[in-house]
PDB file of N, CA and C in Angstrom:
ATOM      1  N   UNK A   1      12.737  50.850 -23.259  1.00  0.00           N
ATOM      2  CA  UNK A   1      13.016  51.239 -21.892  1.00  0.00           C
ATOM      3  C   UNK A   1      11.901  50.776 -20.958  1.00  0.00           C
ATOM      4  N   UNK A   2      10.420  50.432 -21.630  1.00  0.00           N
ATOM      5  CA  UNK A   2       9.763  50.230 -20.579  1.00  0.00           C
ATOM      6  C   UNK A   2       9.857  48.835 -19.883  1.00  0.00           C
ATOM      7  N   UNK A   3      10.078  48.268 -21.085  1.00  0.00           N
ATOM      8  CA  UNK A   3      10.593  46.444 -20.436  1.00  0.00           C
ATOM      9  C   UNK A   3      11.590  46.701 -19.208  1.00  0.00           C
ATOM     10  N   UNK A   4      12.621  47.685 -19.758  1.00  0.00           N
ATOM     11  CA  UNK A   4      13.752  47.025 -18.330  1.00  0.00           C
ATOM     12  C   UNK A   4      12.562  48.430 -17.302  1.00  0.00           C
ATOM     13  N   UNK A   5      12.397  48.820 -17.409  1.00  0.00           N
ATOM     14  CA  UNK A   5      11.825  49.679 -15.845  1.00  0.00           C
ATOM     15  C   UNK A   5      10.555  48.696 -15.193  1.00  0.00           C
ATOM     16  N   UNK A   6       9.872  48.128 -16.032  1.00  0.00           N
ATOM     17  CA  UNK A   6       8.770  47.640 -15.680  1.00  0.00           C
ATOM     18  C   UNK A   6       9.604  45.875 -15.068  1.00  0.00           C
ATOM     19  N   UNK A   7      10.482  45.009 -15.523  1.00  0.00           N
ATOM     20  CA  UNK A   7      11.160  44.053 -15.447  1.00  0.00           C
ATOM     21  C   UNK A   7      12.036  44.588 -13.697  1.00  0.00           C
ATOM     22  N   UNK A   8      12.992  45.761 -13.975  1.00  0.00           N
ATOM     23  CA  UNK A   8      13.787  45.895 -12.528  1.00  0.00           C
ATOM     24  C   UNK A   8      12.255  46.158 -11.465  1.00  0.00           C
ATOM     25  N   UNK A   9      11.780  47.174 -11.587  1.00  0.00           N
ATOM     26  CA  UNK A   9      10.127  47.432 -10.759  1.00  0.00           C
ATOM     27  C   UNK A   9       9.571  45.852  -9.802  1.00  0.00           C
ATOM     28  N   UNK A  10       9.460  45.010 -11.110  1.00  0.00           N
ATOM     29  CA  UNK A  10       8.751  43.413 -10.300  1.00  0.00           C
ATOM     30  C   UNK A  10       9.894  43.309  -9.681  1.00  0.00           C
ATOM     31  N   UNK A  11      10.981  42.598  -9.944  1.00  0.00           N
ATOM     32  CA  UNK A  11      12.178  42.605  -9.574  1.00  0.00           C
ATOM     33  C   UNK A  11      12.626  43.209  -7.759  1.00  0.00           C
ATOM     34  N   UNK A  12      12.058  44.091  -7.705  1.00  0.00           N
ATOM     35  CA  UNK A  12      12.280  44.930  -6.934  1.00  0.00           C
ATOM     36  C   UNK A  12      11.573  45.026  -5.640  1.00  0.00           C
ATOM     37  N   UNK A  13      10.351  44.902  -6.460  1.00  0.00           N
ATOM     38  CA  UNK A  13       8.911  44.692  -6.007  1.00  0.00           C
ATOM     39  C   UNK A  13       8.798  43.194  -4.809  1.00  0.00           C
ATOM     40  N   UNK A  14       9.241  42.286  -5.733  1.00  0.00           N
ATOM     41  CA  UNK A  14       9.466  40.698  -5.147  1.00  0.00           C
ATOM     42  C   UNK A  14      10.744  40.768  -4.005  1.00  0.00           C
ATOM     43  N   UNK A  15      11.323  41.530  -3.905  1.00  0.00           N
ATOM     44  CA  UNK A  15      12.213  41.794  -3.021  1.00  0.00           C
ATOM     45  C   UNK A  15      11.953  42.633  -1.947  1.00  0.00           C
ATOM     46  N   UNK A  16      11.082  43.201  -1.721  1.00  0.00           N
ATOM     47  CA  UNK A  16       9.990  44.090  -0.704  1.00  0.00           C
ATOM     48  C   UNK A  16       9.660  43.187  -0.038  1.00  0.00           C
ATOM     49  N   UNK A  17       8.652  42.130  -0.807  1.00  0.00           N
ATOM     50  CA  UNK A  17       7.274  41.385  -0.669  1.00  0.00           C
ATOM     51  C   UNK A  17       7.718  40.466   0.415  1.00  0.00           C
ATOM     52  N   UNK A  18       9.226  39.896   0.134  1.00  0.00           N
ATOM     53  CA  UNK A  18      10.113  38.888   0.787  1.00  0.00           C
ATOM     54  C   UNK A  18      10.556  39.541   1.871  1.00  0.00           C
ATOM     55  N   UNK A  19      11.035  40.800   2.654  1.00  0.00           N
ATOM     56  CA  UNK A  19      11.062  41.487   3.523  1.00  0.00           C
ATOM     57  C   UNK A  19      10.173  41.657   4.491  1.00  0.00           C
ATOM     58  N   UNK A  20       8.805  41.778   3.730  1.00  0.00           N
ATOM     59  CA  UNK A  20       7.314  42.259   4.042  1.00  0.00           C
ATOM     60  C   UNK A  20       6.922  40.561   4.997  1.00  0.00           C
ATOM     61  N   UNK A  21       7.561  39.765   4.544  1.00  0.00           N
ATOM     62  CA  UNK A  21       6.943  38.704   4.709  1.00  0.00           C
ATOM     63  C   UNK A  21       7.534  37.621   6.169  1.00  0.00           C
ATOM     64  N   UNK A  22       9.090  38.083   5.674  1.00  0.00           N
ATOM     65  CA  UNK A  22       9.604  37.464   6.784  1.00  0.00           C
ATOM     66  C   UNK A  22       8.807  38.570   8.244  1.00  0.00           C
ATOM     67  N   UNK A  23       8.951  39.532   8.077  1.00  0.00           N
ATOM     68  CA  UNK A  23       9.070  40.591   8.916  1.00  0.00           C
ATOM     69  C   UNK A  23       7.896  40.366   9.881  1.00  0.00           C
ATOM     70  N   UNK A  24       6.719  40.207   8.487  1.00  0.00           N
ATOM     71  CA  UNK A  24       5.437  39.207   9.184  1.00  0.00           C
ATOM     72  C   UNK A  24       5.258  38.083   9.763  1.00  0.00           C
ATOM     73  N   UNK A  25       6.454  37.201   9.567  1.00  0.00           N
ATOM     74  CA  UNK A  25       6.583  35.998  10.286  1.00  0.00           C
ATOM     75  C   UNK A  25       7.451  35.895  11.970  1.00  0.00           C
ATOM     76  N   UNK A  26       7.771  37.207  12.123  1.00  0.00           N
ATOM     77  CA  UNK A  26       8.774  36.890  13.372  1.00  0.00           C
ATOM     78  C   UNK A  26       8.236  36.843  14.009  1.00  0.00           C
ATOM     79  N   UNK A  27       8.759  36.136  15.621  1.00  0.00           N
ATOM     80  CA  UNK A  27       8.001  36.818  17.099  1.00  0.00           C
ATOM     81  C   UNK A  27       8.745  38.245  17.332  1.00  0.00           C
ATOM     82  N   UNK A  28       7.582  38.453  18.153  1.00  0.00           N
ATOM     83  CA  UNK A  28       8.145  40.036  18.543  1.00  0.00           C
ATOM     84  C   UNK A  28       9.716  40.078  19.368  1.00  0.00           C
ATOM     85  N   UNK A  29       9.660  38.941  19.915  1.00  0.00           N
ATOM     86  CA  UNK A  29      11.498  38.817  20.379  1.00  0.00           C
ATOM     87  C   UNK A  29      12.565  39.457  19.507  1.00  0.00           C
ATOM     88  N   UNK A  30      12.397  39.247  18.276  1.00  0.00           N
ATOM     89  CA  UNK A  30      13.477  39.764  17.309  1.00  0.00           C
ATOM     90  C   UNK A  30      13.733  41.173  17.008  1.00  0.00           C
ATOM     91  N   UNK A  31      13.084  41.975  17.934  1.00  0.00           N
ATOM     92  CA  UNK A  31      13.065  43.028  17.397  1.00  0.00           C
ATOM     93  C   UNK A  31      13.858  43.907  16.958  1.00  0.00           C
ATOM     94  N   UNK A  32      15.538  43.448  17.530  1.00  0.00           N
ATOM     95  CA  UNK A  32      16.459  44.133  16.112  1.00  0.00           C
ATOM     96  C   UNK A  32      16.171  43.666  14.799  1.00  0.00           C
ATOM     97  N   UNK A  33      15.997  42.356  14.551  1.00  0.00           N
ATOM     98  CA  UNK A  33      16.346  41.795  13.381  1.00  0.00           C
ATOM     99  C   UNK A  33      15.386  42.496  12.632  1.00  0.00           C
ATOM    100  N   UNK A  34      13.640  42.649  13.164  1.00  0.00           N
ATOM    101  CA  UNK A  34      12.806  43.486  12.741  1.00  0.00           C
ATOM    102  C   UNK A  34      13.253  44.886  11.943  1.00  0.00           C
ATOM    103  N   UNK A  35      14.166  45.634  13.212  1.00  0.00           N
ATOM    104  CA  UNK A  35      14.360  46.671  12.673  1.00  0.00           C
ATOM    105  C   UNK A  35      15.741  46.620  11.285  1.00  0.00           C
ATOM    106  N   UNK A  36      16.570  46.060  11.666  1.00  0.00           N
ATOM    107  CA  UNK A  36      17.402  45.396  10.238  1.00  0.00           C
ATOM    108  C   UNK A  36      16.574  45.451   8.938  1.00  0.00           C
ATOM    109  N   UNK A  37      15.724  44.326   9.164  1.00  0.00           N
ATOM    110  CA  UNK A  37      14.740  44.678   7.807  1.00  0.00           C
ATOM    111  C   UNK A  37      13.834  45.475   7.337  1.00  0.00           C
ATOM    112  N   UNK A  38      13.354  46.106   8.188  1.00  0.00           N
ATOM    113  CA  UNK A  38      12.561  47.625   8.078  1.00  0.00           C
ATOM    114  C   UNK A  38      13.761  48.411   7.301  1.00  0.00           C
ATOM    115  N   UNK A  39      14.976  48.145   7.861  1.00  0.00           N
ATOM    116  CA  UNK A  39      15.911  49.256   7.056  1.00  0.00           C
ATOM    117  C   UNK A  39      16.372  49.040   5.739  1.00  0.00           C
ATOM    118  N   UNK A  40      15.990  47.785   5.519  1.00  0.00           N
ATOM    119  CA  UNK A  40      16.368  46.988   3.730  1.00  0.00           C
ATOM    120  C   UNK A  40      15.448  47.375   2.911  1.00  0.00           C
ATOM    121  N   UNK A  41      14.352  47.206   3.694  1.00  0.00           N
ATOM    122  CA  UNK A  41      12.886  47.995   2.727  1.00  0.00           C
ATOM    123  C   UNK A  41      12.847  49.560   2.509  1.00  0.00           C
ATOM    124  N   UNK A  42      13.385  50.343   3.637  1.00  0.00           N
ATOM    125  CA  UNK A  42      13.776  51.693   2.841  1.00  0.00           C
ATOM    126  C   UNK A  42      14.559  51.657   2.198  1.00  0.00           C
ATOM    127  N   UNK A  43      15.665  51.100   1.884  1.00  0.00           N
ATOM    128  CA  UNK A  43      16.836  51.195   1.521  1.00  0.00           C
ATOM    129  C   UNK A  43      16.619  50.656  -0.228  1.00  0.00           C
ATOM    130  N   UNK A  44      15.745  49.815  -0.244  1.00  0.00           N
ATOM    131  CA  UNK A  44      14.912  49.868  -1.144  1.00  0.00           C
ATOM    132  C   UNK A  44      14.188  50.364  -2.052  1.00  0.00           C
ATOM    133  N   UNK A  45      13.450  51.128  -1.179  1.00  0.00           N
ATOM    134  CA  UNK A  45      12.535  52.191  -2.024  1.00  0.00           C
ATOM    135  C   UNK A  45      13.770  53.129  -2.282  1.00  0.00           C
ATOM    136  N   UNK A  46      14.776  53.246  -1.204  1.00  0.00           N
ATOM    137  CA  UNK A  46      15.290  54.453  -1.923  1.00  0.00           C
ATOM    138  C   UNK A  46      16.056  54.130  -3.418  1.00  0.00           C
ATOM    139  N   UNK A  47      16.522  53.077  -3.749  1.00  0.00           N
ATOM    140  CA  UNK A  47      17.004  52.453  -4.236  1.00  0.00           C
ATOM    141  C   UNK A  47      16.327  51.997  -5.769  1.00  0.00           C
ATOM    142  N   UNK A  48      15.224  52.148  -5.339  1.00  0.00           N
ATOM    143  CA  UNK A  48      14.090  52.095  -6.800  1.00  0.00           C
ATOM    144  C   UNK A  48      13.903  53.355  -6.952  1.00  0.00           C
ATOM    145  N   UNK A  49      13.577  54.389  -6.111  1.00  0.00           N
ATOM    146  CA  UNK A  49      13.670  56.004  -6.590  1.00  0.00           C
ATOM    147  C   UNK A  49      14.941  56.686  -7.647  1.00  0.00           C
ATOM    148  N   UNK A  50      16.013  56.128  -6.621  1.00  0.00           N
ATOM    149  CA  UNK A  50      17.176  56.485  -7.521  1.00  0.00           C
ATOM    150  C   UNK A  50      17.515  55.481  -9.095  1.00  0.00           C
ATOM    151  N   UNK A  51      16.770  54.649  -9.717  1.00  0.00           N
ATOM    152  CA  UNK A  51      16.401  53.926 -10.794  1.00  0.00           C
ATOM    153  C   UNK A  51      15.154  54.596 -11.301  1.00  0.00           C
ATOM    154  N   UNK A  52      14.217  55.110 -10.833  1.00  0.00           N
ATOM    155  CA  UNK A  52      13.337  55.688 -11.953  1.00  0.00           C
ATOM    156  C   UNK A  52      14.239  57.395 -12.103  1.00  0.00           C
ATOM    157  N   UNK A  53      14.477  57.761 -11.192  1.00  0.00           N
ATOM    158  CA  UNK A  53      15.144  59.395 -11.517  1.00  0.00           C
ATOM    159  C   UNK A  53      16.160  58.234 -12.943  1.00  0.00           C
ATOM    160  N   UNK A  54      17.096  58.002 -12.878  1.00  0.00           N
ATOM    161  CA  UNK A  54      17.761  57.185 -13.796  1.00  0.00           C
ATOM    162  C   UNK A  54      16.564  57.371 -15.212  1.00  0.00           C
ATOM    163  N   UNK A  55      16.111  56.455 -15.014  1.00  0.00           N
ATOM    164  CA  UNK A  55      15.050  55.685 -16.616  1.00  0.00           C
ATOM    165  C   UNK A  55      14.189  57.204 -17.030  1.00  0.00           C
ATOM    166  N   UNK A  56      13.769  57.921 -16.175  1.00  0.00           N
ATOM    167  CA  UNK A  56      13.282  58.854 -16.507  1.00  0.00           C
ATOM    168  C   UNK A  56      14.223  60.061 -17.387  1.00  0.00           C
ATOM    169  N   UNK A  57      15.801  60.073 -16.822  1.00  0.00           N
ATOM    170  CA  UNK A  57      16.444  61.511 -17.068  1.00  0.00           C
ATOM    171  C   UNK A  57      17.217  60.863 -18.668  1.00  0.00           C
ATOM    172  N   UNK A  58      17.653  59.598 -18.547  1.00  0.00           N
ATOM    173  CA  UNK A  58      18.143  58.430 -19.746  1.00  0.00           C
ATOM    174  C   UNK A  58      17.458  58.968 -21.393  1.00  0.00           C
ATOM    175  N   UNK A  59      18.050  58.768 -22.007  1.00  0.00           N
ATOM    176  CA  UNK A  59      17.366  58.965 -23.769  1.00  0.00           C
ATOM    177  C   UNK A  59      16.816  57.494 -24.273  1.00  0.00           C
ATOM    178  N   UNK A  60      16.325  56.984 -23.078  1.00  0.00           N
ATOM    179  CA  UNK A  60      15.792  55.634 -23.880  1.00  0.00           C
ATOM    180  C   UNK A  60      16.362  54.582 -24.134  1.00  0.00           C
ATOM    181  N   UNK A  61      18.175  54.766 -23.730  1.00  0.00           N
ATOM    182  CA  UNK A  61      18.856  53.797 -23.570  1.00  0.00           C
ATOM    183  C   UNK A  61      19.391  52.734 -22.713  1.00  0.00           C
ATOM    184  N   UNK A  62      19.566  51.633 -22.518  1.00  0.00           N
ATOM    185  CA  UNK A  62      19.749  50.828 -21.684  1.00  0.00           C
ATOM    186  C   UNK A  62      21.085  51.227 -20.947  1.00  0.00           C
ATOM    187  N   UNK A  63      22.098  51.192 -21.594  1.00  0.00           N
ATOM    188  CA  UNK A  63      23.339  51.528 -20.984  1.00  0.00           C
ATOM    189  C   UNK A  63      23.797  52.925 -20.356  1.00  0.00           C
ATOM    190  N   UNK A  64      22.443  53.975 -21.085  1.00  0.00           N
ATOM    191  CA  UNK A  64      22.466  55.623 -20.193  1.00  0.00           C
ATOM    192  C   UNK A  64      21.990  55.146 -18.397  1.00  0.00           C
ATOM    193  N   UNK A  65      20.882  54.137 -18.806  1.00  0.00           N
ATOM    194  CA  UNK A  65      20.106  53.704 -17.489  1.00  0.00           C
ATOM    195  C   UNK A  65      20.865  53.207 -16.233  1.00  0.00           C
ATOM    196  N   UNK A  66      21.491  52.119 -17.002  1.00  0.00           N
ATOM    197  CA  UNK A  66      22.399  51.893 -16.293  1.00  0.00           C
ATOM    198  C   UNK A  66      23.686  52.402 -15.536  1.00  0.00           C
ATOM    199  N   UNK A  67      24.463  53.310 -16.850  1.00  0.00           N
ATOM    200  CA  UNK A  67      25.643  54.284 -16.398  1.00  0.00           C
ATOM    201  C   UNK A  67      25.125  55.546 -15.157  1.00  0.00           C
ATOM    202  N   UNK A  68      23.907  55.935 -15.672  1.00  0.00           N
ATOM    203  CA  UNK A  68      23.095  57.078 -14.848  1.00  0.00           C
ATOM    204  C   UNK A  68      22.941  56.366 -13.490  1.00  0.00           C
ATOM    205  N   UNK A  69      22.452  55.321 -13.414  1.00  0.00           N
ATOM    206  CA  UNK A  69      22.099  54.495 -11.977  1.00  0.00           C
ATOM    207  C   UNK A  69      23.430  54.485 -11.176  1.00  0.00           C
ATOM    208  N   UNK A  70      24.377  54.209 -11.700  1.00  0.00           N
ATOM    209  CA  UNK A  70      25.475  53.690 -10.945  1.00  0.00           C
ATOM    210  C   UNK A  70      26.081  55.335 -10.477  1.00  0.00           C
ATOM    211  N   UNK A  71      25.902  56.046 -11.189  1.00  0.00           N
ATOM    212  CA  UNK A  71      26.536  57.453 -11.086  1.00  0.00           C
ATOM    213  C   UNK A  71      25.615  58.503 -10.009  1.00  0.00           C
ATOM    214  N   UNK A  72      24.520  57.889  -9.956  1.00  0.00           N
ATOM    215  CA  UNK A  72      23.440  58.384  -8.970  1.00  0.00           C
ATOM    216  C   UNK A  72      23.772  57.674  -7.341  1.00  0.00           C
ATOM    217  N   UNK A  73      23.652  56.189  -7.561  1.00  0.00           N
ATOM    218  CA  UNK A  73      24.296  55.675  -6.822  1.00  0.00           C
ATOM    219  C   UNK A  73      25.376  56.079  -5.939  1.00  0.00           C
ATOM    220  N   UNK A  74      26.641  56.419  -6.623  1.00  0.00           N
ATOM    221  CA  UNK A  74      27.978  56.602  -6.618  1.00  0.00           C
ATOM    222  C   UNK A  74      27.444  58.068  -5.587  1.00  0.00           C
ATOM    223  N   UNK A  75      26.803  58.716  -5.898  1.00  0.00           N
ATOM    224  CA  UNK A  75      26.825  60.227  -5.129  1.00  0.00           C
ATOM    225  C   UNK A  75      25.829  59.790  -4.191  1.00  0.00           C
ATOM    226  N   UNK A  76      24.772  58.918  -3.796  1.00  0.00           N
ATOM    227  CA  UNK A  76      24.595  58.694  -3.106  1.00  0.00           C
ATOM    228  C   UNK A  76      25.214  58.181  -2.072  1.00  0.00           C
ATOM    229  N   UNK A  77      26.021  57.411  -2.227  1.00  0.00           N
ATOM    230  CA  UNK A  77      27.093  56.547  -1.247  1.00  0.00           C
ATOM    231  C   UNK A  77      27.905  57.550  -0.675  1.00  0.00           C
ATOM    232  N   UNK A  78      28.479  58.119  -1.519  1.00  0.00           N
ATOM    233  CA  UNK A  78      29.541  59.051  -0.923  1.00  0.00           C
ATOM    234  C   UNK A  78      28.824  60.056   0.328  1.00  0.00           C
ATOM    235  N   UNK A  79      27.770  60.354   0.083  1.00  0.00           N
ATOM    236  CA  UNK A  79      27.369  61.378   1.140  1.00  0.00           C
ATOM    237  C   UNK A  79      26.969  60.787   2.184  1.00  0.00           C
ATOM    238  N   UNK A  80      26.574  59.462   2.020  1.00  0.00           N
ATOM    239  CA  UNK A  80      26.098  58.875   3.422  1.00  0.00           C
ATOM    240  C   UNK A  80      27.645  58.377   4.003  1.00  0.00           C
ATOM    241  N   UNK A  81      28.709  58.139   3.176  1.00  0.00           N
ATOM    242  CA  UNK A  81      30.200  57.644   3.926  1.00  0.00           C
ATOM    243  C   UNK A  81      30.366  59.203   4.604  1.00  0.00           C
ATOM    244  N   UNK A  82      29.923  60.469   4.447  1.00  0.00           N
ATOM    245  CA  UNK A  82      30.283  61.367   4.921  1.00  0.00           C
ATOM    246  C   UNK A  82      29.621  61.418   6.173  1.00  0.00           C
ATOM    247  N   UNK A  83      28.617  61.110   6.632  1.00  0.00           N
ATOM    248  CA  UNK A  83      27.860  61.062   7.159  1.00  0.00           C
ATOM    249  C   UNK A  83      27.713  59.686   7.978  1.00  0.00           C
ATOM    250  N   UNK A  84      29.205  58.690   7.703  1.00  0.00           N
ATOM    251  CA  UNK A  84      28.646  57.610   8.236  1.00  0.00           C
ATOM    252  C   UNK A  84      28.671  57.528   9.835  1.00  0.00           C
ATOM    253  N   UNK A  85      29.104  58.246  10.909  1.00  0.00           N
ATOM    254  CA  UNK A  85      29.124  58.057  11.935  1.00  0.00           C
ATOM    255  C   UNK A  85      27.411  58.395  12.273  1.00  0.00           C
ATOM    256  N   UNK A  86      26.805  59.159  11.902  1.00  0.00           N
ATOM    257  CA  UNK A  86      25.065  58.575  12.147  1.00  0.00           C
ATOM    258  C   UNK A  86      24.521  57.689  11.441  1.00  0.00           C
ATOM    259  N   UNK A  87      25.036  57.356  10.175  1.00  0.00           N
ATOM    260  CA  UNK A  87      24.635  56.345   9.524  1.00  0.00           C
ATOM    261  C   UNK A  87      24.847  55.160   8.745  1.00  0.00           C
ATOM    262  N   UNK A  88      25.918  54.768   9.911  1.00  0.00           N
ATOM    263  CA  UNK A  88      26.734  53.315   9.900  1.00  0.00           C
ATOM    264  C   UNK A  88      25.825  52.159   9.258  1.00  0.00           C
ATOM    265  N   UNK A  89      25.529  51.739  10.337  1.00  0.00           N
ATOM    266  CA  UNK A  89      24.619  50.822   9.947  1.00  0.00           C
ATOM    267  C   UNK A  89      23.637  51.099   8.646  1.00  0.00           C
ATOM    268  N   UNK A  90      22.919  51.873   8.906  1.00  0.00           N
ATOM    269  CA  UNK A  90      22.498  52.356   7.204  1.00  0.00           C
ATOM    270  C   UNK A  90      23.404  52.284   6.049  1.00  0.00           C
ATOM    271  N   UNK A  91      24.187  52.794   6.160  1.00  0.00           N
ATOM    272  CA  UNK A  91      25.448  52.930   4.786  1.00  0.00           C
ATOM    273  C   UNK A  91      25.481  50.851   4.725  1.00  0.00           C
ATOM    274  N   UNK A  92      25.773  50.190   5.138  1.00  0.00           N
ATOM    275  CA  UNK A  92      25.780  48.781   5.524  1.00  0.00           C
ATOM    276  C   UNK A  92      24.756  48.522   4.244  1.00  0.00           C
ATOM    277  N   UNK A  93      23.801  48.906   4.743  1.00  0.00           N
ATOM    278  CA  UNK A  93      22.620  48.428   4.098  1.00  0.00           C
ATOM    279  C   UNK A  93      22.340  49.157   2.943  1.00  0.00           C
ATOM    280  N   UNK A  94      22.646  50.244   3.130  1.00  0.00           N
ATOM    281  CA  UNK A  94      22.605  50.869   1.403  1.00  0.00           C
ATOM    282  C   UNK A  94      23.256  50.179   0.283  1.00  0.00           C
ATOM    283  N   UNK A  95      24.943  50.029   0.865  1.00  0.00           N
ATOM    284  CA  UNK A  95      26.142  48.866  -0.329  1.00  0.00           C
ATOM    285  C   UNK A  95      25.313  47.383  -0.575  1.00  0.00           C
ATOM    286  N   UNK A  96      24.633  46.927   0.449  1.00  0.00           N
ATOM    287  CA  UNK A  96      24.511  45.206  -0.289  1.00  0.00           C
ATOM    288  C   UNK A  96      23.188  45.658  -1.158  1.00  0.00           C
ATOM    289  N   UNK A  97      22.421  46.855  -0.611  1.00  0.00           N
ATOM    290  CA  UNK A  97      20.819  46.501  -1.702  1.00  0.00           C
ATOM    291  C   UNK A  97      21.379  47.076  -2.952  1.00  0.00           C
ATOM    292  N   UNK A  98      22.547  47.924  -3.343  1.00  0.00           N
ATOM    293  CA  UNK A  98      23.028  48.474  -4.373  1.00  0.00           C
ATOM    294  C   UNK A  98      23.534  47.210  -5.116  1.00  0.00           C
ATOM    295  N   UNK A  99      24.318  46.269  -4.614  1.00  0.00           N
ATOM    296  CA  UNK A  99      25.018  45.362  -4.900  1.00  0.00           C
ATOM    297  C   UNK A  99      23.646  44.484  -5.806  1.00  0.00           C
ATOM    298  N   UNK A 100      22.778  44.150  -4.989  1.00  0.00           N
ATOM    299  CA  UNK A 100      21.800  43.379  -5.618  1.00  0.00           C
ATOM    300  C   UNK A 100      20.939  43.873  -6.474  1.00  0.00           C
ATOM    301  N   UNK A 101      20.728  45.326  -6.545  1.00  0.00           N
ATOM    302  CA  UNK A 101      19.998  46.074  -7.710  1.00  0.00           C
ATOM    303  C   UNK A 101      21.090  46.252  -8.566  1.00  0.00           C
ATOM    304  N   UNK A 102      22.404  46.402  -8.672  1.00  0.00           N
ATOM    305  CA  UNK A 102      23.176  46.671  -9.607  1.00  0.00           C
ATOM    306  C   UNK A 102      23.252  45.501 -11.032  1.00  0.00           C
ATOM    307  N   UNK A 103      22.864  44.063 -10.079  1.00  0.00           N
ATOM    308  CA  UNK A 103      23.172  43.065 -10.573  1.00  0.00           C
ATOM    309  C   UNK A 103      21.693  42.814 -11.486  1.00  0.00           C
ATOM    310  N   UNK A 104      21.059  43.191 -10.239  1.00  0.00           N
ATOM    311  CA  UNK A 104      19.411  42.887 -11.535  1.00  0.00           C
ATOM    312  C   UNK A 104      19.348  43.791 -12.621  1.00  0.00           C
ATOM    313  N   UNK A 105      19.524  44.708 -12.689  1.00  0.00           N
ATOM    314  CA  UNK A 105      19.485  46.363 -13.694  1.00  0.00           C
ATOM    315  C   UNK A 105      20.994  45.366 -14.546  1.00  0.00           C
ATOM    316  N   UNK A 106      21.965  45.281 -14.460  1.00  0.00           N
ATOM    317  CA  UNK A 106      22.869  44.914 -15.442  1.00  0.00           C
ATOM    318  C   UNK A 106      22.466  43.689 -16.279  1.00  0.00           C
ATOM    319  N   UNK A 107      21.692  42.652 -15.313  1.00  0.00           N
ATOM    320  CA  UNK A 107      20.994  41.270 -16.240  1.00  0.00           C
ATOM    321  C   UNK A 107      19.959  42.131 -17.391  1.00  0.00           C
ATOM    322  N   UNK A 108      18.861  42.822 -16.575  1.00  0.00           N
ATOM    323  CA  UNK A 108      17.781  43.339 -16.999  1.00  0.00           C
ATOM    324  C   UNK A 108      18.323  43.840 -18.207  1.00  0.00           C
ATOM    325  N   UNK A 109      19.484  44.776 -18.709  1.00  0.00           N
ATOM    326  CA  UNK A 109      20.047  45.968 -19.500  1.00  0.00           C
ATOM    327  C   UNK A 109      20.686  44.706 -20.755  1.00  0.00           C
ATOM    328  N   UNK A 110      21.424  44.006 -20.222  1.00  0.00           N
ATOM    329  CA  UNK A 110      22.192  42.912 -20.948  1.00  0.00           C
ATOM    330  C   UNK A 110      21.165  42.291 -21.953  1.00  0.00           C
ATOM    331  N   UNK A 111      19.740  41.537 -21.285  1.00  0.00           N
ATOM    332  CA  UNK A 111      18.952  41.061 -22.091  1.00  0.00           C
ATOM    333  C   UNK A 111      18.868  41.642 -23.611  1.00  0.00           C
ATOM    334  N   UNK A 112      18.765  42.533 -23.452  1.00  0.00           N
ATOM    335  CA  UNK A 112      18.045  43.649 -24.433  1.00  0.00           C
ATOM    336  C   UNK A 112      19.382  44.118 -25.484  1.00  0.00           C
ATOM    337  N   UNK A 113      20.435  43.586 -25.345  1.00  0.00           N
ATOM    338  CA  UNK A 113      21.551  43.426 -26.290  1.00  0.00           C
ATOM    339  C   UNK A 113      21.860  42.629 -27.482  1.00  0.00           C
TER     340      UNK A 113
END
């Protein structure tokens, strides 16, 4: 288990860094686009929180990690669709960083088969 937590983590990590970076490169003109990506990077962390609650609550298995993630996920989503008229745009951004952590955590989980 520590390979895939420590493997999704960089993973994850390098996907911050790339946020961190453009974000550092704009002119201040952009400042929606700024705030767009400020919201990918929480969306992020929240997104790696809800993967260690996962790897942590898991018996050590790859496919608990995974099933647990998506099921954590899954109740996450739903409450922000309840909630989406304050948090439209957020919910937006919650589905694609899920989409792209779903996909790294399923490579990551697969390896190890």
């Amino acid at each position: 288990m520590g390979d895939i937590k420590k493997n999704v983590s960089i993973k994850i990590n390098l996907s911050k860094k790339e946020i961190i970076d453009k974000i550092s490169n704009m002119d201040y003109k952009r400042m929606e686009e700024k705030v767009a990506l400020y919201k990918r990077y929480e969306s992020l962390n929240l997104f790696h929180e809800l993967f260690y609650i996962a790897c942590n609550k898991s018996c050590n298995k790859e496919e608990e990690i995974y099933n647990l993630f998506v099921q954590l996920t899954r109740d996450f989503l739903d409450s922000c669709k309840v909630h989406q008229i304050n948090e439209k745009s957020s919910w937006g951004i919650h589905i694609d960083t899920y989409e792209k952590l779903n996909q790294i955590i399923k490579t990551e989980t697969s390896s190890y088969k």
